[in-house]
Protein backbone atom coordinates (compact mmCIF):
# COMPACT_ATOMS: atom_id res chain seq x y z
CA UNK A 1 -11.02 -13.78 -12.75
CA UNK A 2 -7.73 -15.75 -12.27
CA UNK A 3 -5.94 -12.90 -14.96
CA UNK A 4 -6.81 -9.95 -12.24
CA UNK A 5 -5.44 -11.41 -9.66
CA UNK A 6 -1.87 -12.29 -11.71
CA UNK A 7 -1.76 -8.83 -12.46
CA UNK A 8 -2.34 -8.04 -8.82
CA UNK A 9 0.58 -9.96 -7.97
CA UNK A 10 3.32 -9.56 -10.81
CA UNK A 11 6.49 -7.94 -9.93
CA UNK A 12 7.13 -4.58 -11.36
CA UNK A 13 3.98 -2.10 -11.53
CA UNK A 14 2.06 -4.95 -9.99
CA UNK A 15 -1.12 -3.25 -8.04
CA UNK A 16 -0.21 -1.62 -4.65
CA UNK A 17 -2.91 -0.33 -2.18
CA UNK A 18 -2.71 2.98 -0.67
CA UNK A 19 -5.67 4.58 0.92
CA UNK A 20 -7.71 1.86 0.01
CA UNK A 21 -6.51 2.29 -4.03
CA UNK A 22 -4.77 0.04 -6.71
CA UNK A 23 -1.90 1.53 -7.70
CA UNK A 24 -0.27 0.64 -10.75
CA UNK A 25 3.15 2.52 -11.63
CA UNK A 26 5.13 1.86 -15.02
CA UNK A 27 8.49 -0.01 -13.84
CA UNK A 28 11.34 2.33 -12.38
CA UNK A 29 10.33 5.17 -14.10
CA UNK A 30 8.80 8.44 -12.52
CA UNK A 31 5.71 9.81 -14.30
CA UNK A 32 4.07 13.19 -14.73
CA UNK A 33 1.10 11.73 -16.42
CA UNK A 34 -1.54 8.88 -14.53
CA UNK A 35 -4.55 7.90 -14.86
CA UNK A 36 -7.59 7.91 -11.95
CA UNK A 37 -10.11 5.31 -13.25
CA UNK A 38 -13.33 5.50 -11.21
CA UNK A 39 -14.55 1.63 -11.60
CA UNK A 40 -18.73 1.03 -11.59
CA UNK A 41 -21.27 -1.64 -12.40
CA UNK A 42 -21.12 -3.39 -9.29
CA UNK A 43 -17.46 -4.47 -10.79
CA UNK A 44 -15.03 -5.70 -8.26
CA UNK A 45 -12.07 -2.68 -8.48
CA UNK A 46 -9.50 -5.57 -8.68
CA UNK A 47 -11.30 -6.62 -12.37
CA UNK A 48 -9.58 -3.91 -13.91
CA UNK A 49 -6.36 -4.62 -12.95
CA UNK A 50 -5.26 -6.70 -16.16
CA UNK A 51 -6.33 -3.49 -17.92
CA UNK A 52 -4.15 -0.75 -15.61
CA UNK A 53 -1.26 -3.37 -15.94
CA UNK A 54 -1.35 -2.50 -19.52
CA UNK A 55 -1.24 0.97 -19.55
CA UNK A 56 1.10 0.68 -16.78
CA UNK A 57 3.29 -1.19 -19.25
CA UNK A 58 2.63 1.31 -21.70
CA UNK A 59 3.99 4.56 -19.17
CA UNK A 60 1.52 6.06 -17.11
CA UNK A 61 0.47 5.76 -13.64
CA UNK A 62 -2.76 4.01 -12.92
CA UNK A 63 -5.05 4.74 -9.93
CA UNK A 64 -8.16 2.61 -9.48
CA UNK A 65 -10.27 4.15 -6.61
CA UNK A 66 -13.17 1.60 -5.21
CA UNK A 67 -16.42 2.79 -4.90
CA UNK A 68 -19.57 2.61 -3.05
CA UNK A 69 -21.50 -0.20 -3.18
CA UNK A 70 -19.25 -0.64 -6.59
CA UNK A 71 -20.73 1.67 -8.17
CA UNK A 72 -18.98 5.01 -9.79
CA UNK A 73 -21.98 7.39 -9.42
CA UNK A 74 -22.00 6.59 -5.70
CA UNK A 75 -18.22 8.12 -5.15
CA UNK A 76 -17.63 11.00 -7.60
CA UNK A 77 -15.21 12.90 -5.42
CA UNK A 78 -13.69 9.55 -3.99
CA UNK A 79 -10.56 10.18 -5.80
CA UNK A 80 -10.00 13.83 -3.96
CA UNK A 81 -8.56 12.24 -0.87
């Protein structure tokens, strides 16, 4: 959806990959508290990211690991790397 993709590519905590992930980060400020959302039901990971932009905004580091096959049951220790 069109709104995913804006949030992908706003300025600010706009979605960054690394390993693979979406990383959302809230501004310039350093957190101590995130986040690791574990996206399923055959969902493209990049859907979500209107959703970690907003709790982004709100303060907290968001980490959306893909999945398998898109699906969170598939992965379960995904997020360990």
């Amino acid at each position: 959806m069109p709104e995913a993709l804006e949030a992908l590519q706003q300025g600010g905590n706009a979605g960054t990959r690394s390993h693979g992930w979406l990383v959302f980060q809230p501004g310039d400020r350093e957190t101590t508290v995130g986040l690791i959302f574990h996206p399923g039901g055959r969902v493209d990971p990049r859907s979500y990211a209107p959703t970690a932009r907003a709790i982004a905004d709100a303060g907290y580091q968001v980490v959306i690991v893909p999945m398998p096959l898109n699906l969170a049951a598939m992965g379960p220790s995904e997020a360990q790397t």
